[in-house]
N, C-alpha and C. Protein backbone atom coordinates (compact mmCIF):
# COMPACT_ATOMS: atom_id res chain seq x y z
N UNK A 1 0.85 -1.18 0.00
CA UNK A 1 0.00 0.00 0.00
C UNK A 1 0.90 1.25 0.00
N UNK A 2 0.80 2.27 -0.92
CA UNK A 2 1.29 3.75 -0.97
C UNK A 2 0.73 4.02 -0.09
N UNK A 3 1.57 5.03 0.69
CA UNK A 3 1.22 6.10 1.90
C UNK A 3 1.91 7.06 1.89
N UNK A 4 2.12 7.91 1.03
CA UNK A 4 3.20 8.52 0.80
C UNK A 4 3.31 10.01 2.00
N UNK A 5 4.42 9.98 2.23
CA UNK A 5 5.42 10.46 3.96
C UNK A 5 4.78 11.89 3.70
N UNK A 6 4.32 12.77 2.43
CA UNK A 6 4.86 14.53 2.39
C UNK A 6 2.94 14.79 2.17
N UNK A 7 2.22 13.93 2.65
CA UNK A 7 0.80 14.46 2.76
C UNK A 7 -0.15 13.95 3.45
N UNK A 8 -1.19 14.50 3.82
CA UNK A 8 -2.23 14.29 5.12
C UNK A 8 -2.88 13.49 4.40
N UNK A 9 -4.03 12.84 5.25
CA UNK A 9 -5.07 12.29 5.28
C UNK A 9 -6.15 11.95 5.82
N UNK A 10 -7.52 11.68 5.42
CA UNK A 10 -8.98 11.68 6.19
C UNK A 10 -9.21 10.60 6.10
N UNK A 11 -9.95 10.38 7.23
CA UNK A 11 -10.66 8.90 7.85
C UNK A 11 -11.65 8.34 6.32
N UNK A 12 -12.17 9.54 5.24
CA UNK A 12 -12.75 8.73 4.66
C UNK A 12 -11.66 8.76 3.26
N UNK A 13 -10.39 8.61 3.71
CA UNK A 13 -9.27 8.07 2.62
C UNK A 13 -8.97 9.08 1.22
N UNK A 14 -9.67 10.37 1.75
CA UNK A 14 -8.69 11.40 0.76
C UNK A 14 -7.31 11.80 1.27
N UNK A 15 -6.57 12.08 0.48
CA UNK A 15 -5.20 12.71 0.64
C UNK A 15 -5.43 13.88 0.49
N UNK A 16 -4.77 15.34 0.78
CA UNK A 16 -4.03 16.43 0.74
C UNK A 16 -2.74 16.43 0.80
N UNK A 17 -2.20 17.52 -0.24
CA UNK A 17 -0.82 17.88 -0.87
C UNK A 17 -1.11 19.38 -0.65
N UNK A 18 -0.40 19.83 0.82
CA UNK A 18 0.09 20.84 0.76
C UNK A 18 0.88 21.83 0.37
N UNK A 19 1.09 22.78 -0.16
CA UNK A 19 2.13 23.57 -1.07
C UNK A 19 1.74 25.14 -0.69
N UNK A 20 2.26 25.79 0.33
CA UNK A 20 1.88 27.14 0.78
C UNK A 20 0.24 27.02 0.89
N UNK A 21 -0.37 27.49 1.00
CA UNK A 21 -1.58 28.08 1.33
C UNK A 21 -2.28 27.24 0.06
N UNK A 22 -1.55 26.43 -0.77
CA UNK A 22 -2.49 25.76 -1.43
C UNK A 22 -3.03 24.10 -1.57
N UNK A 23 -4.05 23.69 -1.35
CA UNK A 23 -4.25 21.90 -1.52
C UNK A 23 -4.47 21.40 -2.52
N UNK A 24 -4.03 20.34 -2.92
CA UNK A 24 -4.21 19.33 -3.67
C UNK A 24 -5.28 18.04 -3.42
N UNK A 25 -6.13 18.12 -3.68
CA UNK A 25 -7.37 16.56 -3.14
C UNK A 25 -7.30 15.51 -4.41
N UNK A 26 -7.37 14.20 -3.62
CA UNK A 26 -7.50 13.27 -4.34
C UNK A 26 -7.83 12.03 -3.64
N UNK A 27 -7.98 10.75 -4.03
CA UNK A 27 -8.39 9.56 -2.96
C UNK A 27 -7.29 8.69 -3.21
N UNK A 28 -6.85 8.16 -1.69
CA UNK A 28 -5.77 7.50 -1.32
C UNK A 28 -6.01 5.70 -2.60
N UNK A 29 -4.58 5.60 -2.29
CA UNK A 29 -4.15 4.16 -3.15
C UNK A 29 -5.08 3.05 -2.29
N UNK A 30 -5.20 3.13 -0.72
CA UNK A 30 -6.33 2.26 -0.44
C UNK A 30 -7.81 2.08 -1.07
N UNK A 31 -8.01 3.84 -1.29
CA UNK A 31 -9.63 3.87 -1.77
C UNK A 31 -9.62 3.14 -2.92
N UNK A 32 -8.85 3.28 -3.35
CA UNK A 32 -8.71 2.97 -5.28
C UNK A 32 -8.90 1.34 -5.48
N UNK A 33 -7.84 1.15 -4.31
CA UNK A 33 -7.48 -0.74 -4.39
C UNK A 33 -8.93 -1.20 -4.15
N UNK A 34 -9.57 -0.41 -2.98
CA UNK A 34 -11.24 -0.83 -2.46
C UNK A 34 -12.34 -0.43 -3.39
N UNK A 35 -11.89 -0.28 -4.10
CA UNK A 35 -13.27 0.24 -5.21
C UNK A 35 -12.53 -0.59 -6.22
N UNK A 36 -11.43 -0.68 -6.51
CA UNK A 36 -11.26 -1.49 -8.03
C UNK A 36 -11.58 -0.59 -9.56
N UNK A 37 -11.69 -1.48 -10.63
CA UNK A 37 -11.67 -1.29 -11.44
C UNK A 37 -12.93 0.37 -11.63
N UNK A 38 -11.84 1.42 -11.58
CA UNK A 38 -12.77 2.70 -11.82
C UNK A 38 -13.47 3.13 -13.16
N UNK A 39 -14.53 3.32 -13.12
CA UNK A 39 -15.31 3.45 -15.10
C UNK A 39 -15.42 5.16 -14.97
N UNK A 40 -16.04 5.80 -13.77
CA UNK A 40 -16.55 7.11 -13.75
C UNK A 40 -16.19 7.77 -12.54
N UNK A 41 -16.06 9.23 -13.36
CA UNK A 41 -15.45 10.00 -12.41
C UNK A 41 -16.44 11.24 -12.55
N UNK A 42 -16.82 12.03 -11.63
CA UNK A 42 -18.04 13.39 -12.02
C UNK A 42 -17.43 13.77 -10.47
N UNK A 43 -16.45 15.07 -11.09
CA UNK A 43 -15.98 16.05 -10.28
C UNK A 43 -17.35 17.51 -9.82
N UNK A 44 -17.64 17.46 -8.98
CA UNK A 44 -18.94 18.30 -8.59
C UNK A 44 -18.82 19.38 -8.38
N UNK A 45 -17.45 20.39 -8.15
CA UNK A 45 -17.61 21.39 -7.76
C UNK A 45 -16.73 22.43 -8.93
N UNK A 46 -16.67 23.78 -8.95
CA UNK A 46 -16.58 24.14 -10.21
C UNK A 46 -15.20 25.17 -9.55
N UNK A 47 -14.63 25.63 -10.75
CA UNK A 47 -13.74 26.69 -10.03
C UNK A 47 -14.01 28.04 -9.41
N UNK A 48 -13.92 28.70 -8.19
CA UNK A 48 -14.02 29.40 -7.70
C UNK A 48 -15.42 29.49 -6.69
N UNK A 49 -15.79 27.98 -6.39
CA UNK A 49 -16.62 27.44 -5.67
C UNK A 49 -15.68 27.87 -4.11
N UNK A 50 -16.48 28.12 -3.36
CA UNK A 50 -16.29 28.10 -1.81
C UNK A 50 -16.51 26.97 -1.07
N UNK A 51 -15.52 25.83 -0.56
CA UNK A 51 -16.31 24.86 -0.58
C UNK A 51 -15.58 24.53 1.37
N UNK A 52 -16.36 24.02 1.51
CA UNK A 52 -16.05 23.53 3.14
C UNK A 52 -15.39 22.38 3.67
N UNK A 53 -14.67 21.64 4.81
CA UNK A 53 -14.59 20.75 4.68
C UNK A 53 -15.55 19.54 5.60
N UNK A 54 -15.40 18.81 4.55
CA UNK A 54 -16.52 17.66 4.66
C UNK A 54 -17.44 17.79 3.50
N UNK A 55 -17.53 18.89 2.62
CA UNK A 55 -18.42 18.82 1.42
C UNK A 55 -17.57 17.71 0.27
N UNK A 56 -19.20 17.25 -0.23
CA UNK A 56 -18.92 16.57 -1.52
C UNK A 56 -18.28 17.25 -2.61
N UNK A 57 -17.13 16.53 -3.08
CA UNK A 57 -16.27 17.59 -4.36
C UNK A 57 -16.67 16.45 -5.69
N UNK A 58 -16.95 15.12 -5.46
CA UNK A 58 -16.46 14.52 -6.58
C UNK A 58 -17.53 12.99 -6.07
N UNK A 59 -17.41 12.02 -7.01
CA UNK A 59 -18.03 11.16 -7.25
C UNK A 59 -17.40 10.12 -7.92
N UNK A 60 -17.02 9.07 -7.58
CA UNK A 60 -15.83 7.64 -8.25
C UNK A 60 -16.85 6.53 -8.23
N UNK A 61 -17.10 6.66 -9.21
CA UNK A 61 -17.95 4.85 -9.25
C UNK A 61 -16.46 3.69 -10.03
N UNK A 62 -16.78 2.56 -9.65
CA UNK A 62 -15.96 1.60 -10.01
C UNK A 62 -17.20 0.29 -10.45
N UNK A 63 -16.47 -0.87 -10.96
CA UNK A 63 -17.48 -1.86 -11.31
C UNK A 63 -18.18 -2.23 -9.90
N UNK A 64 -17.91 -2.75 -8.78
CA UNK A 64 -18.31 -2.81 -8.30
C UNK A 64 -19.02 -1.50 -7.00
N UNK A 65 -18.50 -0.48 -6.56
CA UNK A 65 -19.25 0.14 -5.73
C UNK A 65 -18.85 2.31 -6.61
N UNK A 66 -19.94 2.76 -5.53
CA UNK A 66 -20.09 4.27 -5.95
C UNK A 66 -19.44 4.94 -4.60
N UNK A 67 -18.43 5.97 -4.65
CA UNK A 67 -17.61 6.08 -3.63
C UNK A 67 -18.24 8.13 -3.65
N UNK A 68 -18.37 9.19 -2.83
CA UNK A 68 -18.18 9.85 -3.07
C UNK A 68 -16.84 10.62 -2.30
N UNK A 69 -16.43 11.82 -2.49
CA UNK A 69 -14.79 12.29 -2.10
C UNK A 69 -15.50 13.73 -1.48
N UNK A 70 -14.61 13.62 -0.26
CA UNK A 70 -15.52 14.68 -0.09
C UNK A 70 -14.24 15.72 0.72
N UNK A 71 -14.18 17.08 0.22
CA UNK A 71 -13.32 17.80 0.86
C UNK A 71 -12.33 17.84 2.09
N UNK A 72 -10.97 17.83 1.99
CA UNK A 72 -9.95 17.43 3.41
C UNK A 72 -10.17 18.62 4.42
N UNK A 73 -10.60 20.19 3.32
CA UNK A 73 -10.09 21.18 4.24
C UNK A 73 -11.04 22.24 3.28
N UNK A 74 -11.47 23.12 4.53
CA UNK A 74 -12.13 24.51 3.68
C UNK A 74 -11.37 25.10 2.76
N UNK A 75 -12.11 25.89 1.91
CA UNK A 75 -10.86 26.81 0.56
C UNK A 75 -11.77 26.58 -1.05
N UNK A 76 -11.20 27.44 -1.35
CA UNK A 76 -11.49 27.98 -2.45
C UNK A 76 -11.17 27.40 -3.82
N UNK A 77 -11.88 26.41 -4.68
CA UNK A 77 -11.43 26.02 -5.79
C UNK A 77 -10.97 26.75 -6.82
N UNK A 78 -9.85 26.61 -7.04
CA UNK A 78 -8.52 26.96 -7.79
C UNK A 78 -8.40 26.28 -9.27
N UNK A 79 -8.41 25.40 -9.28
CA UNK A 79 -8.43 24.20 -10.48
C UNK A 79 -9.00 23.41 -10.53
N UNK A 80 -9.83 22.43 -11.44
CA UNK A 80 -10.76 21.13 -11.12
C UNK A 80 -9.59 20.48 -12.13
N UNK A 81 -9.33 18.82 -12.29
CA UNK A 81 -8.42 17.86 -13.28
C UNK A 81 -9.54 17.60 -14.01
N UNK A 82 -9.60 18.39 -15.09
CA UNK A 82 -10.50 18.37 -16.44
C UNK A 82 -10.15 17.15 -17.01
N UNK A 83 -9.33 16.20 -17.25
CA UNK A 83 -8.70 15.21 -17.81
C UNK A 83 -9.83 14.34 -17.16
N UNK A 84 -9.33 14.44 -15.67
CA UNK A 84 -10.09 12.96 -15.10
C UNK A 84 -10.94 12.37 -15.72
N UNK A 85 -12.17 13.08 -15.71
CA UNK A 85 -13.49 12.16 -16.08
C UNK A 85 -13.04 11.49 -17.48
N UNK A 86 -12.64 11.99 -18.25
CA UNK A 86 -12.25 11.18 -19.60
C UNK A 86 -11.42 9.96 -19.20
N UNK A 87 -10.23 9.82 -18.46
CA UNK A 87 -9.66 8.90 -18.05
C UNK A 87 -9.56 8.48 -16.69
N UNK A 88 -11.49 7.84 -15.92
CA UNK A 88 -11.24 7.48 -14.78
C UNK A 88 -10.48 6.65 -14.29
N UNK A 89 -9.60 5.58 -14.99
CA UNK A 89 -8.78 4.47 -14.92
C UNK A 89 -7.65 5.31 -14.40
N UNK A 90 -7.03 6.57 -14.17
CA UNK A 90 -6.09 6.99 -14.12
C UNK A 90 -6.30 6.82 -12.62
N UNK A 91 -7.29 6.94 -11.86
CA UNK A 91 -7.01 6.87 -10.61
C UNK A 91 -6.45 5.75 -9.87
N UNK A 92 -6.66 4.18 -10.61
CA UNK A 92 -6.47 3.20 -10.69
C UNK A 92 -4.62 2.99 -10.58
N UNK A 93 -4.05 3.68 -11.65
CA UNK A 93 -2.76 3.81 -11.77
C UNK A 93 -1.95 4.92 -11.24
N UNK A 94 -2.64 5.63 -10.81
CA UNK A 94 -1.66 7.12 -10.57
C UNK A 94 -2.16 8.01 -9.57
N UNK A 95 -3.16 6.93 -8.42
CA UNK A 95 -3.47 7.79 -7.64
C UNK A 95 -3.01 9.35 -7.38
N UNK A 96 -2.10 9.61 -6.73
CA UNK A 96 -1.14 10.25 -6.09
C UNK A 96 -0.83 11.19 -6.98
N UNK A 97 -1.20 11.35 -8.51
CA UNK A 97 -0.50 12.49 -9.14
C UNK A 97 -1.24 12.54 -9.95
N UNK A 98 -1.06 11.97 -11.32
CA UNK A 98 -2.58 12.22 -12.95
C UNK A 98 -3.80 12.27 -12.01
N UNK A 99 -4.15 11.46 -11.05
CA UNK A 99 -5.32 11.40 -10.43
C UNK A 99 -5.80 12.73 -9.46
N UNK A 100 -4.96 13.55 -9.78
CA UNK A 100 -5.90 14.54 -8.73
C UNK A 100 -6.82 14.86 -9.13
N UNK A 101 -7.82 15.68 -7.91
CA UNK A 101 -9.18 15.96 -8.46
C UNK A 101 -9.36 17.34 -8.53
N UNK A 102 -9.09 18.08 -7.58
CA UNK A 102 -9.14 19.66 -7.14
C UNK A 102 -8.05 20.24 -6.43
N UNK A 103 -7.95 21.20 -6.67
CA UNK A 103 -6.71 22.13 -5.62
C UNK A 103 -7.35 23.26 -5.44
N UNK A 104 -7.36 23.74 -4.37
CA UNK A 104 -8.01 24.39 -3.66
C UNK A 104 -6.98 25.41 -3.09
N UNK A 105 -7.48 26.98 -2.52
CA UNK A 105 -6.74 27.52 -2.07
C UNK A 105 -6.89 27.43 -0.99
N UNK A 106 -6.43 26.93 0.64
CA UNK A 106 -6.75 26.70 1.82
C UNK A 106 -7.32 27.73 2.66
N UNK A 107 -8.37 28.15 3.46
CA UNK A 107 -8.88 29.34 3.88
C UNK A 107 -8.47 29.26 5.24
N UNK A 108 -8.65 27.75 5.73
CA UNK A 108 -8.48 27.70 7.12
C UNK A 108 -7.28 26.74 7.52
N UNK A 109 -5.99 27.17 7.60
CA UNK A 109 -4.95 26.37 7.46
C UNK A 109 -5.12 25.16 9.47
N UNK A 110 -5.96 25.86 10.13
CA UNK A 110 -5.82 24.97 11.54
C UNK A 110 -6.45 23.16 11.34
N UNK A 111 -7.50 23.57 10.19
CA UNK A 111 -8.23 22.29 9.78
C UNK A 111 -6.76 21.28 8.89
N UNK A 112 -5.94 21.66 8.09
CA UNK A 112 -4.47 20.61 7.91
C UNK A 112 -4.34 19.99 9.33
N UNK A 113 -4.14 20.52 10.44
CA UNK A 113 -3.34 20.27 11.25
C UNK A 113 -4.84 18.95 12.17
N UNK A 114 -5.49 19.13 11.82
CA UNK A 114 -6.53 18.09 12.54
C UNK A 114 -6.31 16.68 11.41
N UNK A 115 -5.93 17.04 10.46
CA UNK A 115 -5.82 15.40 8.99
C UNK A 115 -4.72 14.65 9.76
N UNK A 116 -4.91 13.47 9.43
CA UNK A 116 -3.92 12.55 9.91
C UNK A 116 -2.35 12.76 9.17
N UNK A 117 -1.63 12.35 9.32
CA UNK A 117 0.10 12.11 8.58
C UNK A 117 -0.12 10.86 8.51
N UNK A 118 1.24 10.33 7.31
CA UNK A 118 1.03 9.06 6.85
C UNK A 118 1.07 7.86 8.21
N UNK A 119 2.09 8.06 9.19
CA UNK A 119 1.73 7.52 10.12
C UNK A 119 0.49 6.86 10.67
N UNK A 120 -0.21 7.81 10.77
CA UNK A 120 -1.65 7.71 11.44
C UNK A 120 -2.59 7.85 10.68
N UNK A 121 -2.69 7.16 8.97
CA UNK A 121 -3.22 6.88 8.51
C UNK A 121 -3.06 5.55 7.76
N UNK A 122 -1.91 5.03 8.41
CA UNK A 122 -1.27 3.75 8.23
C UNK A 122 -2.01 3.04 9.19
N UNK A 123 -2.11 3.38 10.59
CA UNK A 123 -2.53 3.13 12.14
C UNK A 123 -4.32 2.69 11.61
N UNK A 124 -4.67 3.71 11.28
CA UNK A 124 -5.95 3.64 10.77
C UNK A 124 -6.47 2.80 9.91
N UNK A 125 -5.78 2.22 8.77
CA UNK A 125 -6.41 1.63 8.20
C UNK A 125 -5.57 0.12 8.89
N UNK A 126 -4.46 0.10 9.45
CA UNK A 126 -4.68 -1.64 10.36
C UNK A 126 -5.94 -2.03 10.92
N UNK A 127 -6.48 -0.45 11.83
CA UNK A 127 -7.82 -0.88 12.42
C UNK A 127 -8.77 -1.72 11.25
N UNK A 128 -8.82 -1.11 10.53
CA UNK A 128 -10.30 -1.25 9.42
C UNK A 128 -10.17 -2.99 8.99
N UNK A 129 -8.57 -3.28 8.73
CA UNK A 129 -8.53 -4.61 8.03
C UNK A 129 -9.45 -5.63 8.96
């Protein structure tokens, strides 16, 4: 399993990629492995959306289940990965990078500091097995 050391993570298995005041969202190499083979991707929120955290940003169906992704941290959409939906399989292969979904500009930087580190999102998913 990827867990990669330089970004946070949420109990419901998105990552954040911090970079100054800005995030990166996407769903961890676990979500991906647990959903399997991905067909559709419908990113929900648009650029310059205000969005909160815990809101729905996005939507991953796979053959077998419908996953939705839902914001690490409050902030301001910056970019949506226009690519994705054309190539939902990318999440499959490239979690961690082709696969992002949104980057966001962070509004409330105290909410990073409540996301887990790879550590304790390693810890977390032993529980789940």
């Amino acid at each position: 399993m990827n867990i990669p050391s330089d970004l946070k993570y949420t109990k419901n298995d998105e990552w954040l990629r911090v970079e100054g005041n800005q995030g990166t969202v996407g769903i961890t190499d676990y979500a991906q492995d647990q959903l399997s083979d991905i067909v559709f991707v419908e990113i929900l929120v648009n650029e310059g959306d205000e969005v909160k955290q815990g809101d729905t940003c996005a939507t991953v169906e796979s053959v077998k289940a419908a996953a939705d992704v839902y914001m690490p941290v409050s902030g301001k959409v910056i970019a949506i990965n226009q690519a994705l939906p054309d190539k939902p399989e990318t999440i499959n292969s490239d979690p961690y990078g082709e696969a992002w979904m949104v980057k966001i500009e962070i509004t409330n930087p105290a909410e990073v500091e409540q996301l887990m580190d790879a550590a304790a999102y390693q810890a977390h998913l032993a529980q789940k097995e």
